[in-house]
N, C-alpha and C. Protein backbone atom coordinates (compact mmCIF):
# COMPACT_ATOMS: atom_id res chain seq x y z
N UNK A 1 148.30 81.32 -81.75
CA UNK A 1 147.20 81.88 -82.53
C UNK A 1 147.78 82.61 -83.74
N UNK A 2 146.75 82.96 -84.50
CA UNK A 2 147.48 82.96 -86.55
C UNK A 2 147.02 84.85 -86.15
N UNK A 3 147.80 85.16 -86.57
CA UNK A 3 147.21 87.03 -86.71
C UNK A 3 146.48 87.50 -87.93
N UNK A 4 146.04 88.03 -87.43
CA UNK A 4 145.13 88.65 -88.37
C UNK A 4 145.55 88.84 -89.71
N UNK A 5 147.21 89.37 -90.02
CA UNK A 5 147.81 89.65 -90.74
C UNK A 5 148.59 88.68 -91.70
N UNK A 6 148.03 87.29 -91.13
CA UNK A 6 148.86 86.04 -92.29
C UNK A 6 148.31 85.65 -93.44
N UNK A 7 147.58 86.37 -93.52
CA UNK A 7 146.79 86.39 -95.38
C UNK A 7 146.30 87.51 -95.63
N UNK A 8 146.90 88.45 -95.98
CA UNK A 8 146.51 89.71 -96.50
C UNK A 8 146.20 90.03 -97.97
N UNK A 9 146.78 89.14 -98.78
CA UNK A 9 146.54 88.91 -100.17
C UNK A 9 147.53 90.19 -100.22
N UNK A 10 148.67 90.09 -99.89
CA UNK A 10 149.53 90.88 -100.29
C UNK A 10 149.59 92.80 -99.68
N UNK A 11 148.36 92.80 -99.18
CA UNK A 11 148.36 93.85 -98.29
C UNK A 11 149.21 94.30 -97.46
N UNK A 12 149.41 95.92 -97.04
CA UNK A 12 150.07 95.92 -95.85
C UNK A 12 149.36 96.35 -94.51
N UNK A 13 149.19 96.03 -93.52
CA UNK A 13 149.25 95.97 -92.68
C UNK A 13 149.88 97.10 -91.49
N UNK A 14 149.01 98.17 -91.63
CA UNK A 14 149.36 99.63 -90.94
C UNK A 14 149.40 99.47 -89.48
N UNK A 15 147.96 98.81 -88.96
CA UNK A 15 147.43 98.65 -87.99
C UNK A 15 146.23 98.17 -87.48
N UNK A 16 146.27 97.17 -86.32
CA UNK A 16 145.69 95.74 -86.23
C UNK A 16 144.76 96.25 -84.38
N UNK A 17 143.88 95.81 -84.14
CA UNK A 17 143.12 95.56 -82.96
C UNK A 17 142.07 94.18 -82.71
N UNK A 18 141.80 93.91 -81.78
CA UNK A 18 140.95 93.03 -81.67
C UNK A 18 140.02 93.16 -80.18
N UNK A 19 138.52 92.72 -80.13
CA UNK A 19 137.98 92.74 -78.98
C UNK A 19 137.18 91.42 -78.98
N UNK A 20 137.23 90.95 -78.00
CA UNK A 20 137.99 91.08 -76.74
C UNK A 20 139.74 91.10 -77.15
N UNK A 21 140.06 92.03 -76.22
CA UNK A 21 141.84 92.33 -76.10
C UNK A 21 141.92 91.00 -75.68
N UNK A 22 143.80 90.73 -75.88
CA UNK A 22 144.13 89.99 -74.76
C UNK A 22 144.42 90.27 -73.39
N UNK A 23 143.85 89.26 -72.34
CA UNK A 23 143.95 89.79 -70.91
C UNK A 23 142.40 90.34 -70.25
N UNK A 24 142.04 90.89 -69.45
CA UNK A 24 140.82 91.08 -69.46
C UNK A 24 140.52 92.86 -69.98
N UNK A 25 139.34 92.15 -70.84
CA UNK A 25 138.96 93.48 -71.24
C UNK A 25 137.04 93.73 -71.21
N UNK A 26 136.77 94.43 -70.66
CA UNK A 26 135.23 94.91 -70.39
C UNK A 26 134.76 94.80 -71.64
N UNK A 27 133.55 94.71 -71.34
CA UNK A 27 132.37 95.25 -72.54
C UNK A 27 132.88 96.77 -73.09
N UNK A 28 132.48 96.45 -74.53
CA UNK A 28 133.12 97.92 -75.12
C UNK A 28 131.99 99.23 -74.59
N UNK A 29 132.37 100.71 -74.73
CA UNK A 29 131.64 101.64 -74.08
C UNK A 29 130.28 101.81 -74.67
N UNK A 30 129.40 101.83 -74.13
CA UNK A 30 128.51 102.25 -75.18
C UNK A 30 128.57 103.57 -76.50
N UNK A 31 127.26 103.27 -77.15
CA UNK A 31 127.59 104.24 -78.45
C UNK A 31 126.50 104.91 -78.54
N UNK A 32 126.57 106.20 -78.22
CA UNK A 32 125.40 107.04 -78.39
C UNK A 32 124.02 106.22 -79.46
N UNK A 33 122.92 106.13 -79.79
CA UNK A 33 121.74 106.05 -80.66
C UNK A 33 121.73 104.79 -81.02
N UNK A 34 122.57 103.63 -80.18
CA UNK A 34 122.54 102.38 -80.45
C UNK A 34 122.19 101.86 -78.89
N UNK A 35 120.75 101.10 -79.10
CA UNK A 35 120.68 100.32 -78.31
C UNK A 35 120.37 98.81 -78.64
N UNK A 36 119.84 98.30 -77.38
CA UNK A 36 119.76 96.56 -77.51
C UNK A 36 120.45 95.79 -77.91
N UNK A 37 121.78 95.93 -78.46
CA UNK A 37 122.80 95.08 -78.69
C UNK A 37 124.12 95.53 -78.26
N UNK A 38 125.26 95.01 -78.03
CA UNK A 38 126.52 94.90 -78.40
C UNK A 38 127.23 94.83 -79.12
N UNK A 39 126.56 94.24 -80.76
CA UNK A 39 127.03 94.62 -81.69
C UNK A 39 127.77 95.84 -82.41
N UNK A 40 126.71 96.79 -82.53
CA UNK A 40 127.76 97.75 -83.02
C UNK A 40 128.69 98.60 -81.79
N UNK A 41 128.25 99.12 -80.87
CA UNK A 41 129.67 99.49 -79.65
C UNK A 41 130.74 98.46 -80.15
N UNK A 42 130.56 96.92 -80.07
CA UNK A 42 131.35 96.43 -80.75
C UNK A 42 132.70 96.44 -81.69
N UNK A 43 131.55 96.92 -82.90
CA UNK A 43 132.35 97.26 -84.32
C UNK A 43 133.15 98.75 -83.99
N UNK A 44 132.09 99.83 -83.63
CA UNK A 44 133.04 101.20 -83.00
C UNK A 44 134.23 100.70 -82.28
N UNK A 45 133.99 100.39 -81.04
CA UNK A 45 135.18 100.29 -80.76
C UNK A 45 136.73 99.65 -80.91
N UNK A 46 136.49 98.61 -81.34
CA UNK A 46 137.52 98.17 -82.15
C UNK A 46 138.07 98.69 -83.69
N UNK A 47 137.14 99.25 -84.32
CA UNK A 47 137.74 100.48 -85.26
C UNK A 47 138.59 101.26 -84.65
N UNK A 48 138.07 101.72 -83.13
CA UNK A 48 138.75 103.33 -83.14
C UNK A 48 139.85 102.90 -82.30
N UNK A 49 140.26 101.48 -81.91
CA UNK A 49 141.23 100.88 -81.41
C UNK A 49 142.48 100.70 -82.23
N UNK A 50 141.78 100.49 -83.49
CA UNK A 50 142.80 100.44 -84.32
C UNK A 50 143.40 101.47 -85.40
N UNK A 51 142.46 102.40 -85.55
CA UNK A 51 142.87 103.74 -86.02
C UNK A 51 143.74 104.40 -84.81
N UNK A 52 143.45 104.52 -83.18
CA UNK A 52 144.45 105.19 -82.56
C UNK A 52 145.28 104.34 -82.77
N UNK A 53 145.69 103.09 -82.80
CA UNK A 53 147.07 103.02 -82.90
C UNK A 53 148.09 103.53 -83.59
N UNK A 54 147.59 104.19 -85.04
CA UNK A 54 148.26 104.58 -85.68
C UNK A 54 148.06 106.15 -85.95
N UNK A 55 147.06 106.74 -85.12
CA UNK A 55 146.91 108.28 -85.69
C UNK A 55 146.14 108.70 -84.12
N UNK A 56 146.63 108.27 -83.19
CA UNK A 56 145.92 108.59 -81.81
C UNK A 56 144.76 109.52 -81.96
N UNK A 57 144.69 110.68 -82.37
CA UNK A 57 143.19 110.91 -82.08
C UNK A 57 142.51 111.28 -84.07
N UNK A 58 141.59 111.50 -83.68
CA UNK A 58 140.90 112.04 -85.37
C UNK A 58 141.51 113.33 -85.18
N UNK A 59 141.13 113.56 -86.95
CA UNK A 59 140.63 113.05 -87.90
C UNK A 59 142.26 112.16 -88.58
N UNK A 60 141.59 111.00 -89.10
CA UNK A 60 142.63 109.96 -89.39
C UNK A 60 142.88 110.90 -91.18
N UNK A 61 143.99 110.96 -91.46
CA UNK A 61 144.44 111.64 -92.82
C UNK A 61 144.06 111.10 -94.40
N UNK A 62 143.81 111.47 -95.24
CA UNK A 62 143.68 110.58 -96.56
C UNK A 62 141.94 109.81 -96.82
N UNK A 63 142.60 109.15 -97.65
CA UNK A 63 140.72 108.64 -98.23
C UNK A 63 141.03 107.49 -97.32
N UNK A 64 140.72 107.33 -96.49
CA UNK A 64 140.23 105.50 -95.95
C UNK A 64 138.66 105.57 -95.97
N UNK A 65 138.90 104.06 -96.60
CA UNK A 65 137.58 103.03 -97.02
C UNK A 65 137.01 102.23 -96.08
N UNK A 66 135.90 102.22 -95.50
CA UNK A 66 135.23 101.68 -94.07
C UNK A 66 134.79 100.10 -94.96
N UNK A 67 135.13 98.81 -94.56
CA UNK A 67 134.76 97.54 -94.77
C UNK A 67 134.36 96.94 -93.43
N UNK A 68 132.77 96.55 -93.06
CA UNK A 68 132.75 95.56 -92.28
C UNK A 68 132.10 93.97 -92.96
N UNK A 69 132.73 93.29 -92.29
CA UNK A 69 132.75 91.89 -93.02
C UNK A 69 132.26 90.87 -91.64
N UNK A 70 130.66 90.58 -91.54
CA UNK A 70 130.01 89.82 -90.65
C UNK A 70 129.12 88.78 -91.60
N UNK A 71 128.98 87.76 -90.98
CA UNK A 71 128.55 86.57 -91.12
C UNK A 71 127.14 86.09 -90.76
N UNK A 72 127.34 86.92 -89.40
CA UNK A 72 126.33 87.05 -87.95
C UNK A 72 124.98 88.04 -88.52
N UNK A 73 126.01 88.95 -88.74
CA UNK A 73 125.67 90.27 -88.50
C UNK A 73 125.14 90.72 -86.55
N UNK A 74 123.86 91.28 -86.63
CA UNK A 74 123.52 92.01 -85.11
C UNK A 74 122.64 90.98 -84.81
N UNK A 75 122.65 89.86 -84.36
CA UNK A 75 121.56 89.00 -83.75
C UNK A 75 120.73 89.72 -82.87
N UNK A 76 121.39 90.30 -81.73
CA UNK A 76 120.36 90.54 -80.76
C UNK A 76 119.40 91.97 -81.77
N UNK A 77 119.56 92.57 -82.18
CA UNK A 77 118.70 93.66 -83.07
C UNK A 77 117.83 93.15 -83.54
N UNK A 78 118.39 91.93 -84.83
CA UNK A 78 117.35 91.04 -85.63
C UNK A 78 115.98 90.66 -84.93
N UNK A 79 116.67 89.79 -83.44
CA UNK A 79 115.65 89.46 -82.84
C UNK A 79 114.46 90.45 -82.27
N UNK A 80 115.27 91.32 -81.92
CA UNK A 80 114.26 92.72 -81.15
C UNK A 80 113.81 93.21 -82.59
N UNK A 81 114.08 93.15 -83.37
CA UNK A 81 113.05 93.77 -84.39
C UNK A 81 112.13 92.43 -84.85
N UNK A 82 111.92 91.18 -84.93
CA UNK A 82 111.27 90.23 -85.24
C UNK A 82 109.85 90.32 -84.01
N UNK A 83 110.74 90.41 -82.98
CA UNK A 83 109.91 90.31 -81.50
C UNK A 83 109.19 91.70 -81.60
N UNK A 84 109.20 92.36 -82.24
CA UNK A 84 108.47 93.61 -82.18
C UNK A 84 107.39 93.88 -83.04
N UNK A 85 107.61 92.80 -84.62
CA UNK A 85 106.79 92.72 -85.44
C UNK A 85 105.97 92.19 -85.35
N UNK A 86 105.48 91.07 -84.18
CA UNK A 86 104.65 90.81 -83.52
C UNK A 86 103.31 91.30 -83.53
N UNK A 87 102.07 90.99 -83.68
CA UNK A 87 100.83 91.74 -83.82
C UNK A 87 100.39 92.15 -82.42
N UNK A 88 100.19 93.76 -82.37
CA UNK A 88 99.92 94.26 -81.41
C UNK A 88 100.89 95.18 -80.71
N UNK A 89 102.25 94.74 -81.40
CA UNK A 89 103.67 95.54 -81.14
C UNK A 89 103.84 96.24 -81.75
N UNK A 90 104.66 97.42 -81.44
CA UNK A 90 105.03 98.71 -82.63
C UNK A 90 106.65 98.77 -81.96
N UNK A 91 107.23 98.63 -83.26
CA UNK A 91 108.45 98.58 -83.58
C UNK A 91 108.74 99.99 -84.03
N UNK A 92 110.52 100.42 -82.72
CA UNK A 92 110.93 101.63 -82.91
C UNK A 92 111.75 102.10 -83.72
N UNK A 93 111.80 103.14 -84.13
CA UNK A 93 112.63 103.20 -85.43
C UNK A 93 113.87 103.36 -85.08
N UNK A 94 114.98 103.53 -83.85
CA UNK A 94 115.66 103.26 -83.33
C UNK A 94 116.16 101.69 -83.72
N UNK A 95 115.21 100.63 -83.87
CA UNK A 95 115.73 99.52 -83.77
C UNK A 95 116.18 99.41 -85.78
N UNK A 96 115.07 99.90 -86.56
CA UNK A 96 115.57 100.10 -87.76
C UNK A 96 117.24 100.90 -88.15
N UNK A 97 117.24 101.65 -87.18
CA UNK A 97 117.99 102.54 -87.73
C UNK A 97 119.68 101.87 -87.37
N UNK A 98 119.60 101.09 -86.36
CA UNK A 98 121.02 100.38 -85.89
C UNK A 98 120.89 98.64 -86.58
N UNK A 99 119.57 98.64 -87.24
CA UNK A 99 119.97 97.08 -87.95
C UNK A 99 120.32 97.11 -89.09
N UNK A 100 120.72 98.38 -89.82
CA UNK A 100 121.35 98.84 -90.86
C UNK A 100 122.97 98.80 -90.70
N UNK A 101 123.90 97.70 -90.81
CA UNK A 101 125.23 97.69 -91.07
C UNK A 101 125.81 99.09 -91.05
N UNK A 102 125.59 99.62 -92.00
CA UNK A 102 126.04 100.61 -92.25
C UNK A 102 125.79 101.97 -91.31
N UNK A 103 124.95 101.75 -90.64
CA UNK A 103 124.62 103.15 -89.74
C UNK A 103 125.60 103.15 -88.75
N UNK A 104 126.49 102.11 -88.41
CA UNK A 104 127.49 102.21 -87.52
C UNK A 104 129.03 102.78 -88.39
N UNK A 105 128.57 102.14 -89.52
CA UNK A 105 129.93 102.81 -90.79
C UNK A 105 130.16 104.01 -90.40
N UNK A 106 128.85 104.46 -90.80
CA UNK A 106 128.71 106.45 -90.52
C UNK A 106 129.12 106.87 -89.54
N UNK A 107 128.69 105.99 -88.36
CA UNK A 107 129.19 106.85 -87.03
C UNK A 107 130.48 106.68 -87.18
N UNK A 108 131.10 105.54 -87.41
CA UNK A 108 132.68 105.69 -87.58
C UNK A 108 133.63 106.78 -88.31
N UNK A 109 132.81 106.54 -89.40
CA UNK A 109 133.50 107.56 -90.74
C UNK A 109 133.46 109.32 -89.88
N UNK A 110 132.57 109.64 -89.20
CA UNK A 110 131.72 110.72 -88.83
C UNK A 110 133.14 111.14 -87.69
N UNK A 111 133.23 110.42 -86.85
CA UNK A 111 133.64 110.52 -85.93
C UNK A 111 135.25 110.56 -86.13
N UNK A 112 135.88 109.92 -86.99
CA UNK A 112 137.11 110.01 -87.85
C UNK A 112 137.55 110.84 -88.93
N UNK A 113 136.52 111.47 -89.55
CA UNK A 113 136.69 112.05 -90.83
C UNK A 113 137.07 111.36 -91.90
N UNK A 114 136.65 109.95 -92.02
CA UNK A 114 136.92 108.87 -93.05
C UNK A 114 136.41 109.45 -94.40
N UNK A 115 137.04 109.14 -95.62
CA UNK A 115 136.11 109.96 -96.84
C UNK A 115 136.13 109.13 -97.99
N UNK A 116 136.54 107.82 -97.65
CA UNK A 116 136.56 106.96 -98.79
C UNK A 116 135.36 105.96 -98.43
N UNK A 117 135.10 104.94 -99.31
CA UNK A 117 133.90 104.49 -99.92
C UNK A 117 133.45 103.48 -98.35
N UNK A 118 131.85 103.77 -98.10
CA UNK A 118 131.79 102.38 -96.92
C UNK A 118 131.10 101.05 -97.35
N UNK A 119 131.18 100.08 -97.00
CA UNK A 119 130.72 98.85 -97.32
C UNK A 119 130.93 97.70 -96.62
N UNK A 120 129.47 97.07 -96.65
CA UNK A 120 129.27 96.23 -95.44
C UNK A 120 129.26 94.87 -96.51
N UNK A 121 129.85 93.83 -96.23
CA UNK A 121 129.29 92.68 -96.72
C UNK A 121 129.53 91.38 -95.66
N UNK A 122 128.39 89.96 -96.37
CA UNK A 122 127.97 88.77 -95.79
C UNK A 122 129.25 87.67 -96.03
N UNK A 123 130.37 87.71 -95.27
CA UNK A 123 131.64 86.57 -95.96
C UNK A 123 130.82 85.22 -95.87
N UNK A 124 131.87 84.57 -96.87
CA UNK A 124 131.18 82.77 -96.99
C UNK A 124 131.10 82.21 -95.69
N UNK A 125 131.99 82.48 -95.04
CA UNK A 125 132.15 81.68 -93.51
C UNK A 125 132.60 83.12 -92.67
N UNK A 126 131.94 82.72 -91.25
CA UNK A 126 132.06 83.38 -90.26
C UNK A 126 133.72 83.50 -90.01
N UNK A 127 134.24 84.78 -89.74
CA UNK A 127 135.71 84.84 -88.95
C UNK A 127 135.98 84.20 -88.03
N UNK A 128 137.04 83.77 -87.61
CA UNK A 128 137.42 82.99 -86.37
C UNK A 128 137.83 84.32 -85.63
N UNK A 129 138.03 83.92 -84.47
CA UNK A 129 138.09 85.03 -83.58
C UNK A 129 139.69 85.65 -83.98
N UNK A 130 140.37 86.90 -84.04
CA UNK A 130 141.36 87.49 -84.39
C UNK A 130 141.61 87.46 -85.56
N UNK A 131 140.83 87.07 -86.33
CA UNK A 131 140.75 86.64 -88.13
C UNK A 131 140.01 87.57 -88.72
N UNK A 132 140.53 87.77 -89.90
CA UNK A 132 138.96 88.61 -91.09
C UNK A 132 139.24 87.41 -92.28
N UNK A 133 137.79 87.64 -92.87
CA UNK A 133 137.67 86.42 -93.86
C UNK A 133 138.52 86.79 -95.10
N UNK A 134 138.94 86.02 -96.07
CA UNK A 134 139.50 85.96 -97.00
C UNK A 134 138.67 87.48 -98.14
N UNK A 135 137.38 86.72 -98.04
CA UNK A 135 136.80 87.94 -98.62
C UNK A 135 136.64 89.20 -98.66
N UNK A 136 137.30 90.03 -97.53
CA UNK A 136 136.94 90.93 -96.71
C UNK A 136 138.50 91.60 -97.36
N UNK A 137 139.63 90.51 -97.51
CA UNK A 137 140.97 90.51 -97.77
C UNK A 137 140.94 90.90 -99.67
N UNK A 138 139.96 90.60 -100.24
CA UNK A 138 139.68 90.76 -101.95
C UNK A 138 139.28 91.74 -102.18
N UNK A 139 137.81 92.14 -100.88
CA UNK A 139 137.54 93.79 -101.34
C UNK A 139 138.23 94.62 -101.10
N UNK A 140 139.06 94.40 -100.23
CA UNK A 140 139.77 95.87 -99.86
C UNK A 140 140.94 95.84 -100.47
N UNK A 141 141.50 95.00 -101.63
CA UNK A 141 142.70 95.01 -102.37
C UNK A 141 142.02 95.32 -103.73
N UNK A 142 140.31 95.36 -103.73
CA UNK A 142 140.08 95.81 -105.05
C UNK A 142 139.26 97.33 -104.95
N UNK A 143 139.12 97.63 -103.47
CA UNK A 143 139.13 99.45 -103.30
C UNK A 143 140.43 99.97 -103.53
N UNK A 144 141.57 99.77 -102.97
CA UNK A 144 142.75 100.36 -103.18
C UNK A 144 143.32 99.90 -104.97
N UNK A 145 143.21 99.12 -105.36
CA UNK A 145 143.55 98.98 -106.72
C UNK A 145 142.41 100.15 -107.79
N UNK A 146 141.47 100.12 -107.23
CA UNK A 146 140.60 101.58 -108.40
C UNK A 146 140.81 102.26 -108.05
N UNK A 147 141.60 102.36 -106.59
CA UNK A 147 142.00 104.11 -106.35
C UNK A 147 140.63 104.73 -105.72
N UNK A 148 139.94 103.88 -105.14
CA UNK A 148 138.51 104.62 -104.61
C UNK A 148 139.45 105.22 -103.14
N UNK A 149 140.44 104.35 -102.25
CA UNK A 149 140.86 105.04 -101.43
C UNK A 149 142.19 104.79 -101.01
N UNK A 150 142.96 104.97 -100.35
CA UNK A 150 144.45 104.65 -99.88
C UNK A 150 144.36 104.09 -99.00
N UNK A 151 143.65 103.80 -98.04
CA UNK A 151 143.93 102.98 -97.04
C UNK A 151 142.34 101.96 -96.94
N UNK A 152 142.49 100.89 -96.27
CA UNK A 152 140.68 100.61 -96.27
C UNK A 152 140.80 99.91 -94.32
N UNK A 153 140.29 100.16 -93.46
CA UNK A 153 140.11 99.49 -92.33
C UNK A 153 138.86 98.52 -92.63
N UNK A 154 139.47 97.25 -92.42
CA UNK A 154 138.75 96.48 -92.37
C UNK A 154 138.05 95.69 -91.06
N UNK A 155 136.81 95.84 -90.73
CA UNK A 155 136.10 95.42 -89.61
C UNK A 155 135.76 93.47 -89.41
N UNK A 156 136.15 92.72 -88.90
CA UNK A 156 135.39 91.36 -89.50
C UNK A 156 134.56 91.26 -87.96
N UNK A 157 133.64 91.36 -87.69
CA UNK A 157 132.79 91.21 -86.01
C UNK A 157 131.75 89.80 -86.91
N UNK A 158 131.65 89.08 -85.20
CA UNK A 158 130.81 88.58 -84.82
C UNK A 158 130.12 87.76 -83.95
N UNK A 159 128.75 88.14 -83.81
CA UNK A 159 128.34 87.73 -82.67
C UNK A 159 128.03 85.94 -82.57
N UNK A 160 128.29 85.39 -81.80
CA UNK A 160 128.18 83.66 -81.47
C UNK A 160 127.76 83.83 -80.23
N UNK A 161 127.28 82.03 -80.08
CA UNK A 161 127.00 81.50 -78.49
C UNK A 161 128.52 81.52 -77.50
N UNK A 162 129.63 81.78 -77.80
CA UNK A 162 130.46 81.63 -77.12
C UNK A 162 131.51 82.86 -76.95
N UNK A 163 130.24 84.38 -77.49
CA UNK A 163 131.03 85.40 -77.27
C UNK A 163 131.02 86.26 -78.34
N UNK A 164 130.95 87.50 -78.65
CA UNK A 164 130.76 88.08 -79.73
C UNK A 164 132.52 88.95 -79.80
N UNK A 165 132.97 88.67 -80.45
CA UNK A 165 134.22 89.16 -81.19
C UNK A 165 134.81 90.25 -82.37
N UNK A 166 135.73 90.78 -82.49
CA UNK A 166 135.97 91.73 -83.61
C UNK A 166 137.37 91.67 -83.96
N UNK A 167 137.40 91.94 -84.90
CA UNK A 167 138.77 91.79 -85.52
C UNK A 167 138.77 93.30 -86.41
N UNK A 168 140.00 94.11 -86.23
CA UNK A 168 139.95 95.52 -87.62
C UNK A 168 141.91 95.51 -88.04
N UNK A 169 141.68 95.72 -88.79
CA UNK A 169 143.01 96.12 -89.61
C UNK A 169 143.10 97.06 -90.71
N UNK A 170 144.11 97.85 -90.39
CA UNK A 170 143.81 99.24 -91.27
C UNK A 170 144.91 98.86 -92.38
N UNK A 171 144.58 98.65 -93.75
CA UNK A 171 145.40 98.19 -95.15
C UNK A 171 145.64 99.35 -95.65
N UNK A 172 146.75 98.97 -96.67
CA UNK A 172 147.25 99.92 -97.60
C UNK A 172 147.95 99.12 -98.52
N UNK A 173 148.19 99.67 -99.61
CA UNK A 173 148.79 99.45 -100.84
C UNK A 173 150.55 98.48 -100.00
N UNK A 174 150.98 97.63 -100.58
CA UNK A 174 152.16 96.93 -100.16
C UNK A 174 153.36 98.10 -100.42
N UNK A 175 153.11 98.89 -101.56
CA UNK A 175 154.01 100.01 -101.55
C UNK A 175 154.07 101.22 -100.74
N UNK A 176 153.28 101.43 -99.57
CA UNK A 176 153.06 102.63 -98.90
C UNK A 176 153.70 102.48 -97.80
């Protein structure tokens, strides 16, 4: 299998996680104010898998830049909020509030003391499992080139019929 780390567009490569681990690994823990999916516990936990590797507990040091890069995005949410819009249904704002990409950014950033820029985007093609997309590899070499932050962890999750997956890698400048 190709690591995460064989196209970085010149990036370096601080520190790498993936879920499912290799070997057996559970459903990630839940996440406080997120329900009905797996998605974001997901994305949390494999962030904070890959930030302890390199700074075991918070607050992680410096400006890092939060990137998640899904394809998928939260299927099971989408659906529970479609299924809710339903006439006669009232849709909770709970389900609004976790189908926002970014509301899991926050909990990350929150929970780390992250202080550089967050941003969620749609790559051309879905990640392969232990992969982040090429694209995901452009923004975060063009946050650290304006100097918005020094490091950027990059998230690539997503959910499929054959398993929902995550990939994070925490970048930095090739000179650091």
């Amino acid at each position: 299998m190709t690591s995460p780390a064989d196209d970085t567009h010149g990036l370096r490569v601080l520190a790498e996680a993936r879920r499912p681990a290799p070997g057996p690994d559970g459903p990630p823990p839940p996440l406080p104010g997120f329900a009905a999916s797996g998605f974001n516990p997901l994305v949390a936990d494999t962030a904070d898998r890959c930030l302890r590797a390199l700074h075991d507990e918070p607050p992680a040091p410096g400006r890092t830049a939060l990137l998640l890069a899904s394809a998928s995005g939260d299927l099971v949410t989408a659906r529970a909020i479609e299924q809710s819009a339903e006439p006669g249904r009232r849709t909770g704002p709970l389900l609004f509030f976790q189908s926002n990409p970014n509301a899991v950014l926050g909990h990350i950033a929150a929970h780390w003391g992250l202080t550089g820029p967050v941003v969620a985007i749609c790559p051309a093609r879905p990640a392969a499992p232990g992969r982040v997309p090429a694209d995901a590899y452009e923004l975060a070499a063009l946050l650290l080139a304006d100097g918005d932050a020094d490091r950027v962890l990059v998230i690539a999750a997503e959910q499929t019929p054959d398993g929902d997956h995550a990939t994070a890698v925490l970048l930095s400048h090739p000179s650091v």
